[in-house]
N, C-alpha and C. Protein backbone atom coordinates (compact mmCIF):
# COMPACT_ATOMS: atom_id res chain seq x y z
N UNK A 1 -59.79 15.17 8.62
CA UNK A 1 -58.86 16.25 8.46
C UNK A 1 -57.66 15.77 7.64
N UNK A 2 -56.96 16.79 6.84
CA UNK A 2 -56.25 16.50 6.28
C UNK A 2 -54.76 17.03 6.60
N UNK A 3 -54.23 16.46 6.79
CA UNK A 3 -52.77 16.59 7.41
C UNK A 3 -51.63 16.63 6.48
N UNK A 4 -50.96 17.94 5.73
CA UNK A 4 -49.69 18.18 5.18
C UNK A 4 -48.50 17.41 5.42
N UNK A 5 -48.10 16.33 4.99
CA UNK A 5 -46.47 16.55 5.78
C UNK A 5 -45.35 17.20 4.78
N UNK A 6 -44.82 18.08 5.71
CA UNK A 6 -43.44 18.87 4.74
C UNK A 6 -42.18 17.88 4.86
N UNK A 7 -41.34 17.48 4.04
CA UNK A 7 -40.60 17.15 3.77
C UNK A 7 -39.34 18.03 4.69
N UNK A 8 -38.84 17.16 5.69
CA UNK A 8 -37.59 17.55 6.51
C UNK A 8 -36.66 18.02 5.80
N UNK A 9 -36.17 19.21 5.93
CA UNK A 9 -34.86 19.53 4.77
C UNK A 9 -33.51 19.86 6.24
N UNK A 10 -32.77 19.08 5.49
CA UNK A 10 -31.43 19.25 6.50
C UNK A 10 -31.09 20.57 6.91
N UNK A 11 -30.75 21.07 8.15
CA UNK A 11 -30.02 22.37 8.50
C UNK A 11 -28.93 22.09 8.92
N UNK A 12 -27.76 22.73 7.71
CA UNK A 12 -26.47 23.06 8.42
C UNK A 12 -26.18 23.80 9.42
N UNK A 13 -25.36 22.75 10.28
CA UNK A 13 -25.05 23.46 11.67
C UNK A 13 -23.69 23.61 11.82
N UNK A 14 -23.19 24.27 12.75
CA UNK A 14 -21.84 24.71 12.65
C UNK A 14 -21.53 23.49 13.63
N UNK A 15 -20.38 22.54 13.60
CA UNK A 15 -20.33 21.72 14.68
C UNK A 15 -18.67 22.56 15.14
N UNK A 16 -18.27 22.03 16.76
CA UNK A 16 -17.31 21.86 17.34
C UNK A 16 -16.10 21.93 16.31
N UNK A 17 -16.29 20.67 15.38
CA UNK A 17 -14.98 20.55 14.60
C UNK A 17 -14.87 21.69 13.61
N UNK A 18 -15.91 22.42 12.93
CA UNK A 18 -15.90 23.23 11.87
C UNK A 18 -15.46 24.84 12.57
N UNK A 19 -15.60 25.23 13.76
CA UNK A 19 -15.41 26.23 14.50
C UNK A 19 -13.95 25.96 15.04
N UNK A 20 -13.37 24.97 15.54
CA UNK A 20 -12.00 24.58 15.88
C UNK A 20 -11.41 24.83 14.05
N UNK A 21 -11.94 24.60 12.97
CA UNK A 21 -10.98 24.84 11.97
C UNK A 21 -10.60 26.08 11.52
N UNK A 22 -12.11 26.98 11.56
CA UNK A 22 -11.56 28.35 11.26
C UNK A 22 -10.78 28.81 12.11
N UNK A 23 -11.08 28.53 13.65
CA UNK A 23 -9.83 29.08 14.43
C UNK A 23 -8.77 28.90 14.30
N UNK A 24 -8.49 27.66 13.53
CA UNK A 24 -7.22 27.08 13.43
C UNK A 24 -6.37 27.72 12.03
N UNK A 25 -7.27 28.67 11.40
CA UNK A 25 -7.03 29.31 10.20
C UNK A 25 -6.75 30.49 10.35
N UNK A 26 -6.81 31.47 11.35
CA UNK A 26 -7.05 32.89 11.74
C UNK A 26 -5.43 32.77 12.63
N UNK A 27 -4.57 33.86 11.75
CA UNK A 27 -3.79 33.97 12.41
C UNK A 27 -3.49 35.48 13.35
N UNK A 28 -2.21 35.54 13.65
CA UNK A 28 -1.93 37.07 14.53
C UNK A 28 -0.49 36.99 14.30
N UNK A 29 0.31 38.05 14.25
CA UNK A 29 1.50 38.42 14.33
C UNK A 29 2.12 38.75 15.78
N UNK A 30 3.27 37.70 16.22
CA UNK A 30 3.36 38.11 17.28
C UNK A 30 4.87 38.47 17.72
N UNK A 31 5.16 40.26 18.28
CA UNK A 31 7.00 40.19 18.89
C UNK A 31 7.50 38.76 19.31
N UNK A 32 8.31 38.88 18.64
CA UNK A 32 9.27 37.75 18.81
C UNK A 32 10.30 38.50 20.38
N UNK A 33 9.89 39.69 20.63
CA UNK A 33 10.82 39.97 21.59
C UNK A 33 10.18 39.86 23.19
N UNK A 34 8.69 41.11 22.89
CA UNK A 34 7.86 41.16 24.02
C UNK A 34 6.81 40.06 23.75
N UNK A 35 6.69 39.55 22.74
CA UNK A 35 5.36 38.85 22.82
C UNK A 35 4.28 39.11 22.79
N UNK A 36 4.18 40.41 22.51
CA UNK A 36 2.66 41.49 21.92
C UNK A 36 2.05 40.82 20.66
N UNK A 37 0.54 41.26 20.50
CA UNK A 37 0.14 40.23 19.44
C UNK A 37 -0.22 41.43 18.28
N UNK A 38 -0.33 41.86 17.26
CA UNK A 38 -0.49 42.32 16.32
C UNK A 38 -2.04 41.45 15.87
N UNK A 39 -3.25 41.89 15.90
CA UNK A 39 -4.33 41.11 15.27
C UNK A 39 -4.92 41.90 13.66
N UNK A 40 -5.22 41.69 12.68
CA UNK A 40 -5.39 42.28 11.73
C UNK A 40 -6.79 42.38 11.84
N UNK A 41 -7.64 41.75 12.38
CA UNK A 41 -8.97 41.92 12.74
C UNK A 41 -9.17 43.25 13.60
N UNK A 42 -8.35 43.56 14.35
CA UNK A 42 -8.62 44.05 15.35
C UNK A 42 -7.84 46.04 15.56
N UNK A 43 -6.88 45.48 14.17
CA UNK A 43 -6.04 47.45 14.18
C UNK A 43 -5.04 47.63 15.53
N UNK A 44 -5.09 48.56 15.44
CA UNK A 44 -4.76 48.94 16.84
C UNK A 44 -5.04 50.34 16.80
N UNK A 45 -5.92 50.99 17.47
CA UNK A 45 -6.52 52.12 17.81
C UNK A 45 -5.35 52.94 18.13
N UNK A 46 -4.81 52.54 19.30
CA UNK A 46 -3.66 53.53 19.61
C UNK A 46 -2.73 54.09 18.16
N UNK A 47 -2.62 53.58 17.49
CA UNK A 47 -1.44 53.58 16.32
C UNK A 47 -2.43 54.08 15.25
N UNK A 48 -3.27 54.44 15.16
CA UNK A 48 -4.39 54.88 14.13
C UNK A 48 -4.39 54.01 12.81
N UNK A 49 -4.13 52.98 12.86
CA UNK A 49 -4.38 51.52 12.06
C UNK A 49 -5.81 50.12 12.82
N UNK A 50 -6.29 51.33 11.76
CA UNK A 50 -7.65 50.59 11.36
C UNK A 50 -7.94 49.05 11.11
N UNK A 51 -9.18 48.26 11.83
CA UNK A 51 -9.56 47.15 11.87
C UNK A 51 -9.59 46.50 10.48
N UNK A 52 -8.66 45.43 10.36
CA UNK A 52 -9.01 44.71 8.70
C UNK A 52 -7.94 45.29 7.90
N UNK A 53 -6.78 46.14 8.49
CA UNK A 53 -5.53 46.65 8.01
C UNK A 53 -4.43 45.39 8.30
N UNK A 54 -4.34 44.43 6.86
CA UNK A 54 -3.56 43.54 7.23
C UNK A 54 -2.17 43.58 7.36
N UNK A 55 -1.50 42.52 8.17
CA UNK A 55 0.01 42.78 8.60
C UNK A 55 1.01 43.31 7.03
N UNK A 56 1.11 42.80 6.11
CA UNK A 56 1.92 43.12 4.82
C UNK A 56 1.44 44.73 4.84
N UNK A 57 0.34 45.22 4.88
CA UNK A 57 0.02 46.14 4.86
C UNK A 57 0.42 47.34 5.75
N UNK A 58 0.35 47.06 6.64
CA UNK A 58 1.50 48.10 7.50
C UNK A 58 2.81 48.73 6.56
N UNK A 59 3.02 49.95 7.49
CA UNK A 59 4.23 50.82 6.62
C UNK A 59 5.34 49.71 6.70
N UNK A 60 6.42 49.97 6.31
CA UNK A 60 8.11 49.10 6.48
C UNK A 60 8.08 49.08 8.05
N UNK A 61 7.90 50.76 8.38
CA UNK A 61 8.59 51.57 9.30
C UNK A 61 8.16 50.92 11.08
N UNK A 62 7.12 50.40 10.59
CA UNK A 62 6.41 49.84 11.48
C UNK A 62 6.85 49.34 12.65
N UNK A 63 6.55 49.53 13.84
CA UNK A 63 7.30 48.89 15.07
C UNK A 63 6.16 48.55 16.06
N UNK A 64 6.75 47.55 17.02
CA UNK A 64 5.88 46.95 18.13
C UNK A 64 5.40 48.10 19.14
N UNK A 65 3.77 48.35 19.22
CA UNK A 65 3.50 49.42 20.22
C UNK A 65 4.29 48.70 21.41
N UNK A 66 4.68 47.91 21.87
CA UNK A 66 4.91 47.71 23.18
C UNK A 66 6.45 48.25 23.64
N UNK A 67 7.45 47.28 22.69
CA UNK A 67 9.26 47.82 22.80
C UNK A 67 9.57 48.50 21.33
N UNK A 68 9.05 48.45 20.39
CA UNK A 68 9.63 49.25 19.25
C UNK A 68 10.51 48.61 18.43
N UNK A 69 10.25 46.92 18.41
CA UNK A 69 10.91 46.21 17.50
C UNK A 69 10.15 46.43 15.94
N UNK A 70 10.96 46.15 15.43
CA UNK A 70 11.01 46.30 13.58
C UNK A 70 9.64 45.28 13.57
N UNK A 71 8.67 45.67 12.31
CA UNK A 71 8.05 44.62 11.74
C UNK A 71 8.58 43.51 11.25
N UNK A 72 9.65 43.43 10.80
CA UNK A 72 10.52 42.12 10.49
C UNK A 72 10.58 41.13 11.79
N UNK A 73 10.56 41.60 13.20
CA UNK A 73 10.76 41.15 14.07
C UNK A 73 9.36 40.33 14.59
N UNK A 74 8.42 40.17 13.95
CA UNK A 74 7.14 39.46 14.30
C UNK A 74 7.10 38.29 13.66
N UNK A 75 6.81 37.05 14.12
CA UNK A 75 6.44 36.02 13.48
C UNK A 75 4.27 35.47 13.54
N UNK A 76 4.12 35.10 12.40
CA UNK A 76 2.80 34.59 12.12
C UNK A 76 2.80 33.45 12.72
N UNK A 77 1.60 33.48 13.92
CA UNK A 77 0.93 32.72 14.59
C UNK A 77 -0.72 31.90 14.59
N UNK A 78 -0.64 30.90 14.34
CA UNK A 78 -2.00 30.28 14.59
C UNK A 78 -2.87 31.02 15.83
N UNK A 79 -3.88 31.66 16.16
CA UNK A 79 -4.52 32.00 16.88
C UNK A 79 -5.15 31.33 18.49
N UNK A 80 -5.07 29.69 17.56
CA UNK A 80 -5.75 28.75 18.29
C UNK A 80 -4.00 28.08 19.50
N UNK A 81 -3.00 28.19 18.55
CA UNK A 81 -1.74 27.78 19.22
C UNK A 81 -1.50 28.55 20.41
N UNK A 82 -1.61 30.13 20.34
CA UNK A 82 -1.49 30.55 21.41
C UNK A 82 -2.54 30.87 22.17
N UNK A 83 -3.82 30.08 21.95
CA UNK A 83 -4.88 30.25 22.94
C UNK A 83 -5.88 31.41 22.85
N UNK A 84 -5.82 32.04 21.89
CA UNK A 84 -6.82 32.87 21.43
C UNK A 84 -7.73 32.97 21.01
N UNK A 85 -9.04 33.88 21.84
CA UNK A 85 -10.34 33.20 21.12
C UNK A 85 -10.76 34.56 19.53
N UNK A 86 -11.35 33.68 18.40
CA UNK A 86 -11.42 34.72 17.37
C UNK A 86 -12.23 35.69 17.96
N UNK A 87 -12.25 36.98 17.18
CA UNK A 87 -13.05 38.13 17.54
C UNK A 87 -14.22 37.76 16.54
């Protein structure tokens, strides 16, 4: 009998470290007052701002669903800093 051998071809795998980096890349906007998170992945339904509507993108007028601070009033956060898992 005659027996093929196929030539092993490497499969990229996602390791630990490569999944800790994108997380570490994905940020969120968060009140600097209440501490509400603004996710751009994620919209906010209540506010009829659609998933993938990024933060610059919002009106000026824009305020925190939670206390009604100014968009100026949010600072950009690492995802992974405050413990968030990506969507």
């Amino acid at each position: 009998t005659h027996q093929s051998k196929m030539a092993a071809l490497p499969v990229a795998k996602k390791g630990k470290k490569e999944e800790k980096a994108k997380q570490a890349e994905e940020y969120v906007y968060q009140c600097r007052h209440c501490l509400s998170i603004y996710d751009e992945v994620c919209g906010e339904a209540d506010n009829n701002i659609k998933p993938g509507t990024l933060f610059n993108e919002l009106p000026q007028d824009y305020t925190c669903a939670m206390c009604d601070a100014p968009k100026g009033d949010f600072v950009k956060e690492r995802k992974s800093k405050l413990g968030l898992q990506t969507v």
